[in-house]
Protein backbone atom coordinates (compact mmCIF):
# COMPACT_ATOMS: atom_id res chain seq x y z
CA UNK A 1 20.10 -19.91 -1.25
CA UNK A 2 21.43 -23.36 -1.11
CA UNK A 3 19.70 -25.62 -3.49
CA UNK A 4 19.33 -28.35 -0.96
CA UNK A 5 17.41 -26.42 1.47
CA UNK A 6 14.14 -25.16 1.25
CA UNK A 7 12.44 -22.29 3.85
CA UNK A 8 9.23 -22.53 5.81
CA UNK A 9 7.95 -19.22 6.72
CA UNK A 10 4.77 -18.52 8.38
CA UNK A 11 4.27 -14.84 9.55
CA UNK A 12 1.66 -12.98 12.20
CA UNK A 13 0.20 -9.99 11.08
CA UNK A 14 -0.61 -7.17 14.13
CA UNK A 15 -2.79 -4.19 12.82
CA UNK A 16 -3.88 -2.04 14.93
CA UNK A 17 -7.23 -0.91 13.83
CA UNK A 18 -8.88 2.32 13.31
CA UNK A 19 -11.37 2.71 15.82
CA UNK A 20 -12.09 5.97 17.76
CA UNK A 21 -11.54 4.20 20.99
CA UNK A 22 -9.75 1.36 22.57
CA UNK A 23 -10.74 -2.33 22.78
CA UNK A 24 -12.53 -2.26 26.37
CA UNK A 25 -12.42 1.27 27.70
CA UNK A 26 -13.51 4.53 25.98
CA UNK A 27 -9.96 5.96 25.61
CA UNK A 28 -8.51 7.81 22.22
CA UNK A 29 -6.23 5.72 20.15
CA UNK A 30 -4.88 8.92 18.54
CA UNK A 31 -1.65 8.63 17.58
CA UNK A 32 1.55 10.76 18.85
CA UNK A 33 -0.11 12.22 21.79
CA UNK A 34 2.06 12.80 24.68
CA UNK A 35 3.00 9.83 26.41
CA UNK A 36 0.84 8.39 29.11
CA UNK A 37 -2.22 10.81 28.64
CA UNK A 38 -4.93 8.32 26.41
CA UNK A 39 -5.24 5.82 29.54
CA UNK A 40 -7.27 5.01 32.43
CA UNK A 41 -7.96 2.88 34.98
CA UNK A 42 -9.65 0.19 32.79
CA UNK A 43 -6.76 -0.30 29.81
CA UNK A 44 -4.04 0.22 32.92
CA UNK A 45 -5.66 -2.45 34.40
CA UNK A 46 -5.94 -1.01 37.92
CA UNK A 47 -7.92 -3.45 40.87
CA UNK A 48 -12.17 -3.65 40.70
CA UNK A 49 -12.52 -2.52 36.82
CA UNK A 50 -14.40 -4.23 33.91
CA UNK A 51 -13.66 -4.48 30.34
CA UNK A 52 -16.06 -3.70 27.90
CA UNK A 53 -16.29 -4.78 24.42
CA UNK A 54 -15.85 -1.99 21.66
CA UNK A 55 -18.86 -3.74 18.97
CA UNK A 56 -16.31 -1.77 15.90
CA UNK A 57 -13.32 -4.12 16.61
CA UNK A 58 -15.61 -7.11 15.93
CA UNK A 59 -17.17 -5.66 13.17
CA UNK A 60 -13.57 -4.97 11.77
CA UNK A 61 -12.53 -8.32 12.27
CA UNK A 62 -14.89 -10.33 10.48
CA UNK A 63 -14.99 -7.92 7.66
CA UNK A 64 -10.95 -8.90 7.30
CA UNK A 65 -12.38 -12.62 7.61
CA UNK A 66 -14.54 -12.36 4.87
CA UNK A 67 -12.39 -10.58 2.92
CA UNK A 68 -10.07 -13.52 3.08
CA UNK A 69 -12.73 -16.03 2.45
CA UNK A 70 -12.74 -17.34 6.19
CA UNK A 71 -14.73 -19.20 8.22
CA UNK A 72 -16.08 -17.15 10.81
CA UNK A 73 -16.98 -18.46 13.90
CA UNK A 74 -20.86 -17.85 15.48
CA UNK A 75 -19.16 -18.05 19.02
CA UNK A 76 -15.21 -17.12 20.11
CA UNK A 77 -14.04 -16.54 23.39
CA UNK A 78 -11.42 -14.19 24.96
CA UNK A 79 -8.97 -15.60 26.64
CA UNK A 80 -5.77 -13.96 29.29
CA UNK A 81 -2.16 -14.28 28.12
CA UNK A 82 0.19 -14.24 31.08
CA UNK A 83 3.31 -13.01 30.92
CA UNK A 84 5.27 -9.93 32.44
CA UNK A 85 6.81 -6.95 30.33
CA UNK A 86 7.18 -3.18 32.14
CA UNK A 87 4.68 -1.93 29.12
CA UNK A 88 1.77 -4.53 29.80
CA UNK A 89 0.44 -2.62 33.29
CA UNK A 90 -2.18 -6.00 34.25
CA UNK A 91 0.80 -8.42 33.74
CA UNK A 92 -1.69 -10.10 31.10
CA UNK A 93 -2.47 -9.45 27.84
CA UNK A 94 -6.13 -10.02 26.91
CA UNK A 95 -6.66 -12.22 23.37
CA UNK A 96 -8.29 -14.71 22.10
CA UNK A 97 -6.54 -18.43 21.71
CA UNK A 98 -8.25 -21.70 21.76
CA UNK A 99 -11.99 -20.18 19.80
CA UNK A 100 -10.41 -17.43 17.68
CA UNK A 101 -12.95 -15.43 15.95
CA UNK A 102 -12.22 -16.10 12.31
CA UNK A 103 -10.66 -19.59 10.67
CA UNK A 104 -8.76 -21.17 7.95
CA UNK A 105 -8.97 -18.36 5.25
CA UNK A 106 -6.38 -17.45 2.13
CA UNK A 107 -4.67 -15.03 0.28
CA UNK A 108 -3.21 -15.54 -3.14
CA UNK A 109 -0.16 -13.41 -4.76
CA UNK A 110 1.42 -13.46 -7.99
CA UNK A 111 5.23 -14.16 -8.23
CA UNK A 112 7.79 -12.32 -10.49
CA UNK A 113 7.84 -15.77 -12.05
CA UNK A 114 4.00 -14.97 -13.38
CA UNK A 115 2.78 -18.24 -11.19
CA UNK A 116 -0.11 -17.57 -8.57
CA UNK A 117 0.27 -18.80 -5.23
CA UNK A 118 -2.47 -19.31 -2.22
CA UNK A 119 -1.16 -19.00 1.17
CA UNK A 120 -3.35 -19.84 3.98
CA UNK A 121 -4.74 -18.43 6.89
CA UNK A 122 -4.56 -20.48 9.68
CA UNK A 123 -6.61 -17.74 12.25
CA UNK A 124 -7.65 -14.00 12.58
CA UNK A 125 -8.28 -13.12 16.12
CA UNK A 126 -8.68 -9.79 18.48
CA UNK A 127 -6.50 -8.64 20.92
CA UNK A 128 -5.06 -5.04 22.89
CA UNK A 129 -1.85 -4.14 22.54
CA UNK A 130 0.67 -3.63 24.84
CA UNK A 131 2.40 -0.14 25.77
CA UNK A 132 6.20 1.15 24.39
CA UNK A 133 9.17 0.50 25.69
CA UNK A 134 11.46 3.68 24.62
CA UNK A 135 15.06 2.44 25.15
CA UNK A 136 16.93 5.32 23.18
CA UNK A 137 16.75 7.97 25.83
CA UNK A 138 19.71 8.18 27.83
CA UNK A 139 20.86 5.16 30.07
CA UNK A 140 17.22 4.33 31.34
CA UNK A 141 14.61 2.90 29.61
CA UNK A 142 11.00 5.02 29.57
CA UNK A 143 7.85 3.58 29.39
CA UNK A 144 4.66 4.85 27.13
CA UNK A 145 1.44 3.10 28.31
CA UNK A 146 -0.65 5.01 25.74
CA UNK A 147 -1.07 1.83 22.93
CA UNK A 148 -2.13 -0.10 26.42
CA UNK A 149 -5.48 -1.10 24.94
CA UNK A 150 -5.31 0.04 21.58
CA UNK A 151 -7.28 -2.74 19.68
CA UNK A 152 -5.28 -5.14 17.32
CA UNK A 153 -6.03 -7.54 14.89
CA UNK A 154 -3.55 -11.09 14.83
CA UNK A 155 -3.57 -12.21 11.33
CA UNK A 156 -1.40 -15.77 11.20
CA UNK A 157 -0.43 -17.43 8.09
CA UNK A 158 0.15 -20.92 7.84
CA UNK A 159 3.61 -22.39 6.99
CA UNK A 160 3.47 -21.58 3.38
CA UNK A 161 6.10 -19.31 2.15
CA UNK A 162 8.96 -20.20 1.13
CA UNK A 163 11.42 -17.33 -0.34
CA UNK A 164 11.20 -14.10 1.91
CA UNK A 165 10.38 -12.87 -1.99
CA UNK A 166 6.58 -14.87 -1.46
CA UNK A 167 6.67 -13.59 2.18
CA UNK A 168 7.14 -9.69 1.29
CA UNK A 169 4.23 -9.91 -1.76
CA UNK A 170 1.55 -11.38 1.05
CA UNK A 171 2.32 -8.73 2.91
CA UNK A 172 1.78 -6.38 0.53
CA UNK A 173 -1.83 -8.26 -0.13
CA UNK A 174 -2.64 -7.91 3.58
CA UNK A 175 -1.71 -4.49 3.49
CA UNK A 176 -3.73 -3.62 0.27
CA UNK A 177 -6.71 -5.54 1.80
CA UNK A 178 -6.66 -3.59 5.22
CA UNK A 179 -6.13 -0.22 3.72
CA UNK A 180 -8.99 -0.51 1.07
CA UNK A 181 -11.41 -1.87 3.59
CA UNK A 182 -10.29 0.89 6.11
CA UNK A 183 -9.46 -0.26 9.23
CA UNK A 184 -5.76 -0.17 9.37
CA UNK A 185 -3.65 2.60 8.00
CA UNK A 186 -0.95 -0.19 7.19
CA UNK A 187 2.14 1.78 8.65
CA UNK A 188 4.61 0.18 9.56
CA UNK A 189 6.86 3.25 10.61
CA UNK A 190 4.47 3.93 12.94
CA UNK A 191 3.42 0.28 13.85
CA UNK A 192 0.26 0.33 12.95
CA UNK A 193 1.04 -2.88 11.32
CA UNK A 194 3.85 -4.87 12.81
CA UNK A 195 4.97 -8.38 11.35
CA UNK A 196 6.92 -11.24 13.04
CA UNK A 197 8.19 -14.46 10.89
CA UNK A 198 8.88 -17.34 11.89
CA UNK A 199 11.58 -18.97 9.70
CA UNK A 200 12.94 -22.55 9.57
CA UNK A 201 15.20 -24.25 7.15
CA UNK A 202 15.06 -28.43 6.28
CA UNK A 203 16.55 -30.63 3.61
CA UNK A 204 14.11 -30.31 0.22
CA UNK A 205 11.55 -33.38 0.05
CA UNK A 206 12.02 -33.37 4.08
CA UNK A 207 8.18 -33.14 5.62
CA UNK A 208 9.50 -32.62 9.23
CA UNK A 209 9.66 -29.07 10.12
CA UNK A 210 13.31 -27.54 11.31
CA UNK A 211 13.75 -25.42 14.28
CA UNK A 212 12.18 -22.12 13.75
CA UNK A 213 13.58 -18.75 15.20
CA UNK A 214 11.29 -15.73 15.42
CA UNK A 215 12.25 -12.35 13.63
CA UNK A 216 11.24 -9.45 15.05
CA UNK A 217 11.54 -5.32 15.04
CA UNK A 218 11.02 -5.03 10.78
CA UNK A 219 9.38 -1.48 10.38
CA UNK A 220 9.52 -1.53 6.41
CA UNK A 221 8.06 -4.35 3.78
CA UNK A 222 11.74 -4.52 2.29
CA UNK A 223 13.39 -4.95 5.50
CA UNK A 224 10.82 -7.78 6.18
CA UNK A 225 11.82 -9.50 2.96
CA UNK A 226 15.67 -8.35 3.86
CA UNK A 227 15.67 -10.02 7.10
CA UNK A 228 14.64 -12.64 6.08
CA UNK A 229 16.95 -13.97 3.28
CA UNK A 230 19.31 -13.04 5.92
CA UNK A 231 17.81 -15.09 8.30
CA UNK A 232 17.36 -18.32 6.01
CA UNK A 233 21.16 -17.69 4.85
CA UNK A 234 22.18 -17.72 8.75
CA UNK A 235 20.22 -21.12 9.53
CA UNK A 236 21.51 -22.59 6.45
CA UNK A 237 25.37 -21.87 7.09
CA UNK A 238 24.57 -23.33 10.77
CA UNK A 239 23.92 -26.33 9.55
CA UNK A 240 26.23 -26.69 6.99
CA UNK A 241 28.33 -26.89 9.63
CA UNK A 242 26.93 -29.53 11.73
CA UNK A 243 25.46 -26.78 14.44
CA UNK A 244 21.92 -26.74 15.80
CA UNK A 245 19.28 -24.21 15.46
CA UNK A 246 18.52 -22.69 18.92
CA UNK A 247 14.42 -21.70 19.00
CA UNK A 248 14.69 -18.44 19.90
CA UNK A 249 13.65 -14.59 19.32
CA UNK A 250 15.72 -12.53 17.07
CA UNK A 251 15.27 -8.51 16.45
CA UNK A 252 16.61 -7.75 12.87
CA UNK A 253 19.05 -4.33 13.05
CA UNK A 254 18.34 -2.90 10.20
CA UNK A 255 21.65 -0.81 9.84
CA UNK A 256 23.77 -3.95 10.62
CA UNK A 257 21.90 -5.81 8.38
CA UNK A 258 21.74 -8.39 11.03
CA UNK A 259 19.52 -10.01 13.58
CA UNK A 260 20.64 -10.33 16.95
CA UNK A 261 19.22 -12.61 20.09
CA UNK A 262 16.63 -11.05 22.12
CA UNK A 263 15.05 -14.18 24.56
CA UNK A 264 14.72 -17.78 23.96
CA UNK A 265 11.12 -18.16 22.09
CA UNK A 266 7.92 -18.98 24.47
CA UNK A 267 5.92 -21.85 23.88
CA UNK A 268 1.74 -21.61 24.23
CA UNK A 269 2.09 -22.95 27.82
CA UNK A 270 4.61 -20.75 28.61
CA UNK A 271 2.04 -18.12 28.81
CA UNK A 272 -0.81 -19.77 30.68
CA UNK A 273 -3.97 -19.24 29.23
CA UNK A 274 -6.95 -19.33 30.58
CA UNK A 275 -10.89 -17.68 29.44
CA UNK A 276 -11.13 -14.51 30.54
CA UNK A 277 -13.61 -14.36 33.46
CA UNK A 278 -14.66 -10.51 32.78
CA UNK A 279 -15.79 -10.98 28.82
CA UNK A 280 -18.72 -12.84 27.27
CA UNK A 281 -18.29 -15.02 24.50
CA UNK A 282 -18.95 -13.01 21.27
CA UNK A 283 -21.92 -14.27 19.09
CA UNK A 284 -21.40 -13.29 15.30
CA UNK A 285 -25.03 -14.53 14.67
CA UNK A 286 -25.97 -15.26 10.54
CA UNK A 287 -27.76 -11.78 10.22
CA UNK A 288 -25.05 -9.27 11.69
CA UNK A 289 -22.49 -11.22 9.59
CA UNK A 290 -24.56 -10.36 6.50
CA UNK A 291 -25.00 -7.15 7.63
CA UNK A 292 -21.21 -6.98 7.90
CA UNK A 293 -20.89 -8.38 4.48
CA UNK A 294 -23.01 -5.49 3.36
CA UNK A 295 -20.50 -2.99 3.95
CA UNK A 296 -17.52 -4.43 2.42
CA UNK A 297 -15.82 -2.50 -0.29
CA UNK A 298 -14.87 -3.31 -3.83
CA UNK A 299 -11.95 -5.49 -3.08
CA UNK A 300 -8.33 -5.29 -4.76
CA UNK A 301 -8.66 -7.54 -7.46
CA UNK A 302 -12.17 -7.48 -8.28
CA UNK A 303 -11.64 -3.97 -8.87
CA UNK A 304 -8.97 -4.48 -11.35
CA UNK A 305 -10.81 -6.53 -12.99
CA UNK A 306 -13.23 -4.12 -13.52
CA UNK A 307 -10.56 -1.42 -14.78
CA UNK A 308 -9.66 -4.35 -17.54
CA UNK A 309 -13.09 -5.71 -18.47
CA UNK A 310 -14.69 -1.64 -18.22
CA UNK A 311 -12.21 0.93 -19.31
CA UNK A 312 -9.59 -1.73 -21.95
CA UNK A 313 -6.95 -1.08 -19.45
CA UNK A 314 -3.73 -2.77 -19.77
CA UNK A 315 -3.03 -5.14 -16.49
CA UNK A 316 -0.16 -2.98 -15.73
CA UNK A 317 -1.94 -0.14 -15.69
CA UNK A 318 -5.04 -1.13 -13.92
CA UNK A 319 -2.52 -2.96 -11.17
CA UNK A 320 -1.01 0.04 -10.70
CA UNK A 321 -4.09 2.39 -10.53
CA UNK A 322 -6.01 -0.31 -8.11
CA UNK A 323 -2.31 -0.29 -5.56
CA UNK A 324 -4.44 1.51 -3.45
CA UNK A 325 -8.12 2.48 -2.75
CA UNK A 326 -7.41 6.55 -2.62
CA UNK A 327 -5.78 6.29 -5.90
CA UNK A 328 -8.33 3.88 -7.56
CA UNK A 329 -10.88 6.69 -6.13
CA UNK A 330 -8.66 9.08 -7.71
CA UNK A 331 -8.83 7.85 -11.42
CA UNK A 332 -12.31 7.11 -11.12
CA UNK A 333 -13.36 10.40 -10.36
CA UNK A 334 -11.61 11.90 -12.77
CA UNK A 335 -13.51 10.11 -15.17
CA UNK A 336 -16.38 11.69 -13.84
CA UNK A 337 -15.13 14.31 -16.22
CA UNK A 338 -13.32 12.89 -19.51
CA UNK A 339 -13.90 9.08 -20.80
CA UNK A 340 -10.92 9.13 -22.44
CA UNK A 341 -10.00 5.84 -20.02
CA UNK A 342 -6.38 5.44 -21.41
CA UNK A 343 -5.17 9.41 -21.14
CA UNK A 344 -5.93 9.55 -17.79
CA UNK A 345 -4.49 6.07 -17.04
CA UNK A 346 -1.17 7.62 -18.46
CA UNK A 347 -1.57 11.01 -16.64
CA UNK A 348 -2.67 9.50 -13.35
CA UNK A 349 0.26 7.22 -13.49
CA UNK A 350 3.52 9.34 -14.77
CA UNK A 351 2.62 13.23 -13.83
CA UNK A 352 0.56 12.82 -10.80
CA UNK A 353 2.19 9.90 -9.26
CA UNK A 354 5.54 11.37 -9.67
CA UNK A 355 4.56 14.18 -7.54
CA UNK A 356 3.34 12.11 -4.80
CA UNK A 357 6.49 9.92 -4.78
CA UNK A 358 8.85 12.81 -5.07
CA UNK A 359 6.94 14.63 -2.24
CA UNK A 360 6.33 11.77 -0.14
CA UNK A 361 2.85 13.02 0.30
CA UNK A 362 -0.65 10.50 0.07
CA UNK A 363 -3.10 10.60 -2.89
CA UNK A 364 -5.52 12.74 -0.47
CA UNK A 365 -2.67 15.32 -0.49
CA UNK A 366 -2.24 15.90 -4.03
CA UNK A 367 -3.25 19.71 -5.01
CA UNK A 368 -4.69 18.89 -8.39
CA UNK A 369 -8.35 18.09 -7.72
CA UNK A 370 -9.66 14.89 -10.01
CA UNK A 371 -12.04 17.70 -11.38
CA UNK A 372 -9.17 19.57 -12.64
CA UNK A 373 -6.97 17.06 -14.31
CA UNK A 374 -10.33 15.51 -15.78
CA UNK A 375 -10.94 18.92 -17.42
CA UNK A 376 -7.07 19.34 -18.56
CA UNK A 377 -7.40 16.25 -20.55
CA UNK A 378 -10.84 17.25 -21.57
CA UNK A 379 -9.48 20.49 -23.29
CA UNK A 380 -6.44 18.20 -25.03
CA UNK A 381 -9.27 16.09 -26.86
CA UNK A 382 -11.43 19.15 -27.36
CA UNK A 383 -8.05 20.89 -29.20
CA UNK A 384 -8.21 24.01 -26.98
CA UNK A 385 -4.86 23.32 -25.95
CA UNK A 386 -2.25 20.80 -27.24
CA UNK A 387 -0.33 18.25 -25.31
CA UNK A 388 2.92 20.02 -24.87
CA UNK A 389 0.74 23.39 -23.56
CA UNK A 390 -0.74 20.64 -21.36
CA UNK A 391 2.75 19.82 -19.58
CA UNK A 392 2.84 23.48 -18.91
CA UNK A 393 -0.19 24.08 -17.04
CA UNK A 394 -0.22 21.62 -14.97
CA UNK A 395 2.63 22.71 -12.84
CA UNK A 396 0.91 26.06 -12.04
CA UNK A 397 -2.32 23.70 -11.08
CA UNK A 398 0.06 22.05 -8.75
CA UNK A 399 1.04 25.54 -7.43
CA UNK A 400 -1.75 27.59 -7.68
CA UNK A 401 -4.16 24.62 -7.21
CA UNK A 402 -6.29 26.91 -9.18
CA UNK A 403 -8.12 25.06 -12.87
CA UNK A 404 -6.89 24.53 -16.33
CA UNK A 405 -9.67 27.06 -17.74
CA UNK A 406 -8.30 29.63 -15.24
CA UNK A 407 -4.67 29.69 -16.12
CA UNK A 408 -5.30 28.94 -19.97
CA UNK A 409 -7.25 32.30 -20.17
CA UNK A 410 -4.77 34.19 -17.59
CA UNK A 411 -1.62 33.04 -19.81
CA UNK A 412 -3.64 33.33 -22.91
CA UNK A 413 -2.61 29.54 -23.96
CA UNK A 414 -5.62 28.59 -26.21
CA UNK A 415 -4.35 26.06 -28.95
CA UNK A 416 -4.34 28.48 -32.36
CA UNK A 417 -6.38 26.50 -34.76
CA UNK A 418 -6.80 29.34 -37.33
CA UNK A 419 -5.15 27.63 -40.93
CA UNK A 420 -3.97 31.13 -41.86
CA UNK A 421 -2.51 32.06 -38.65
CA UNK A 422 -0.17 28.73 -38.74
CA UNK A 423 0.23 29.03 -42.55
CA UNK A 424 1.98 32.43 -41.72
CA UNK A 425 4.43 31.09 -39.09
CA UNK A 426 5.08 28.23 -41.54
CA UNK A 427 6.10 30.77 -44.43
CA UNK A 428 8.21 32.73 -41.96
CA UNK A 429 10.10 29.00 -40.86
CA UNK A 430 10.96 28.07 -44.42
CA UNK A 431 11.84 31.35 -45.84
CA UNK A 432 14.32 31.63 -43.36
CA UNK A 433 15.70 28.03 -43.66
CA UNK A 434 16.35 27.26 -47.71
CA UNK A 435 19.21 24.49 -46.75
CA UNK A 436 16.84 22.66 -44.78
CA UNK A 437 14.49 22.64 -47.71
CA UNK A 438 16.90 21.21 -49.95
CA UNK A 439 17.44 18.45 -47.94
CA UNK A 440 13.85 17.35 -47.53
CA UNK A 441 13.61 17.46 -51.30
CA UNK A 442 16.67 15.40 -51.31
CA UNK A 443 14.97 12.40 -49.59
CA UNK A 444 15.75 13.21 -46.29
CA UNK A 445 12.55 12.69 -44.30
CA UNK A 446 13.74 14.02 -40.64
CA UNK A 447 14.21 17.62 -41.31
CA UNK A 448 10.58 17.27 -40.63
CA UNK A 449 10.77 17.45 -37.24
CA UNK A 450 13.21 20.92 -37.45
CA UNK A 451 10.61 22.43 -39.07
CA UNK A 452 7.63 21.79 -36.43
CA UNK A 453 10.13 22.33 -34.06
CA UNK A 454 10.66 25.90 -35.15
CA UNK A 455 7.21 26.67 -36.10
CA UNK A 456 5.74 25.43 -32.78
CA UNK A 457 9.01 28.25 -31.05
CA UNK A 458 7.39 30.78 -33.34
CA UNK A 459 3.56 30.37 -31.90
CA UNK A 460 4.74 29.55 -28.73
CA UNK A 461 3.89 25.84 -28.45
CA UNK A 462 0.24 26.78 -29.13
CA UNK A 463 0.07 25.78 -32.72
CA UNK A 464 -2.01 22.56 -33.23
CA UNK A 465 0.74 20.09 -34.27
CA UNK A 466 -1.80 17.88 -36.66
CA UNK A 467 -2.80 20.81 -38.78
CA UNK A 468 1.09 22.03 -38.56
CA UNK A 469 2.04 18.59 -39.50
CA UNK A 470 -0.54 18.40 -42.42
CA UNK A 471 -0.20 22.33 -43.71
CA UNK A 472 3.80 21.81 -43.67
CA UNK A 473 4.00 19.07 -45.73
CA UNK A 474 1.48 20.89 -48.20
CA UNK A 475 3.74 23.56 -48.62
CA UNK A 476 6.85 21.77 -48.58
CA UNK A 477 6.14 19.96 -51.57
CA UNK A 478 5.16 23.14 -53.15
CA UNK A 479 8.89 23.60 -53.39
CA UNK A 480 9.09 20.62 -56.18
């Protein structure tokens, strides 16, 4: 980026939230149903029907707005949003504008750089969503009035990013914050939570805002942060040479690595609000926002806290484990089993979340039970089985799904212990390798490691390596 510019990105957030039902009418929100089957007359908006409020959408709402320490409002209205697309049936979208529902909040992310930032919230308001346009089937474009209702949740930023690098790690917090207080799946393939930024470009130490395009149609977090840099790149060389910015809406291709002009950008009084004249104002009165505030969850970063301050965790590791709610549920269940904090830290994060990366499956998917991998790691400290044993059962727990205790004593894999037993596979080792002796005599340390290698092929990896280790050296200087 040219050093003499500097970006101003705000973003809005849409999440469509998990409720059973829609915002006003009692149809499913279920996603990939057949098109045009989870409607009726109320979300289609036909003549004579009456919205009606679903209570959960509210209660989701200002659980997001405490969660990022807003100010929620006792009263907000709804209010229409006029404007005419083939997927929005009433020709009006119903929102909330002028008394949004939740105020002036923040979020705060870390940069590569180490620094903390706080970005603010300007609002956090409902809304339904509009249907699907599907424009890749043939020469005509279908419509899918299904989402037509679906409830939503606006989350707007202010103007306070300035690298599409600060812009993708807030999204990543929102995301994190909606997942682990459950009521958005965070999706984005599947638009369960769609972003828009709006980007503008002005001379560093300028306070004047520059034109600002809006970016739309980014269905992954890296091709958020992707089209953007492009997008800041574009306005820049624009104005290096003398052009103007044109205020408009832009829809990022993804394979072009491009964004191309969809409509010149609407202003607030382009689409003619007005209060909705079928909704009540809703009252968040002091005691059902406490009793909101009861339900909230251990938050992100309190809860990685707690992995540092409780279990000595490394940052790394507890950032990692705390990513996500299901797999901060994971670890801690496991150690429902085995306190040995750090070895399942290590397990959790190298052999189980390999699998779920390679697989492209969730935490909730994974075959090994916490149960299962607690008592795995149990039997390591307990020296019924060694580490490298270890490595070996736990693919047939992935397989089999079946316990460590089950396969150990199927396989016959118990750790041999027995001094005698491992004294005779040592005797057998060095009897059969004099030159190797020789050179540990000689000073040369390493041949070590030849030795436990062979003697741990000879009992099948089931030899403990300490008292291997200990009885080898015993016997090697024996040869003196």
């Amino acid at each position: 980026m040219n050093p003499k510019y500097e970006a101003v990105i705000g973003l809005e957030v849409h999440a469509q939230l998990l409720t059973d039902t829609k915002i006003f009418c009692g149809c499913f929100t279920k996603f990939g149903v057949p098109p045009n089957t989870n409607v009726c007359p109320v979300c289609l908006g036909h003549p004579g029907v009456l919205p009606v409020m679903n209570k959960k959408v509210v209660e989701f709402t200002v659980l997001m707005g405490l969660a990022t320490e807003c100010t929620i409002n006792e009263k907000s209205i709804f209010a229409r949003k006029n404007y005419f697309y083939p997927d929005l049936p009433k020709g009006y979208q119903i929102s909330q504008y002028e008394k949004p529902i939740c105020e002036h909040g923040n979020i705060s992310v870390e940069l590569k750089s180490g620094l903390k930032k706080n970005i603010g919230i300007t609002r956090i308001h409902m809304e339904e969503d509009a249907g699907k346009s599907i424009h890749d089937q043939g020469d005509s474009t279908l419509i899918d009035v299904n989402r037509c209702g679906t409830p939503l949740m606006e989350i707007v930023s202010e103007p306070d990013m300035h690298s599409a690098e600060e812009a993708y790690l807030y999204l990543i917090k929102l995301k994190q914050i909606v997942t682990y207080l459950g009521i958005c799946d965070g999706n984005m393939e599947e638009g369960s939570l769609r972003c828009d930024a709006n980007v503008s470009v002005r001379l560093k130490g300028e306070e004047k805002f520059g034109t600002k395009t809006e970016v739309k149609n980014m269905n992954s977090f890296r091709n958020v942060e992707k089209a953007i840099e492009y997008e800041i790149e574009r306005q820049i060389d624009i104005l290096e040479d003398d052009g103007k910015i044109i205020q408009q809406t832009l829809l990022w291709d993804a394979d072009a690595s491009l964004v191309k002009p969809m409509r010149s950008k609407e202003e607030a009084h382009d689409y003619r609000y007005f209060p909705d004249p079928d909704l009540m104002p809703i009252v968040v009165s002091a005691n059902w926002k406490n009793e909101i505030a009861s339900s909230m969850p251990e938050l992100p970063k309190k809860r990685r806290d707690r992995f540092i301050s409780e279990f000595s965790l490394p940052k790394y590791d507890a950032e990692i484990l705390t990513s996500s709610r299901e797999l901060a549920d994971y670890y801690e269940n496991v150690l429902k089993v085995t306190n040995d904090y750090k070895s399942v830290s290590n397990w959790v994060m190298t052999d189980v979340l390999k699998v779920v990366n390679d697989d492209k499956i969730s935490i909730k998917e994974f075959p090994v039970t916490p149960e299962n991998l607690g008592n795995l790691i149990k039997l390591i400290n307990e020296n019924v089985i060694n580490g490298k044993i270890a490595k070996e059962i736990f693919p047939e727990m992935l397989r089999t799904k079946k316990g460590p205790q089950e396969i150990i004593k199927e396989k016959n894999l118990v750790q041999i212990t027995d001094t005698k037993e491992i004294e005779t596979a040592i005797d057998k080792i060095l009897s059969a390798n004099e030159s190797q002796i020789k050179e540990y005599l000689s000073g040369k340390d390493k041949v070590i490691g030849f030795f436990v290698g062979q003697i741990m092929k000879e009992t099948k990896g089931k030899a403990n390596p300490q008292i291997v280790n200990e009885l080898l050296k015993k016997k090697l200087e024996t040869f003196r």
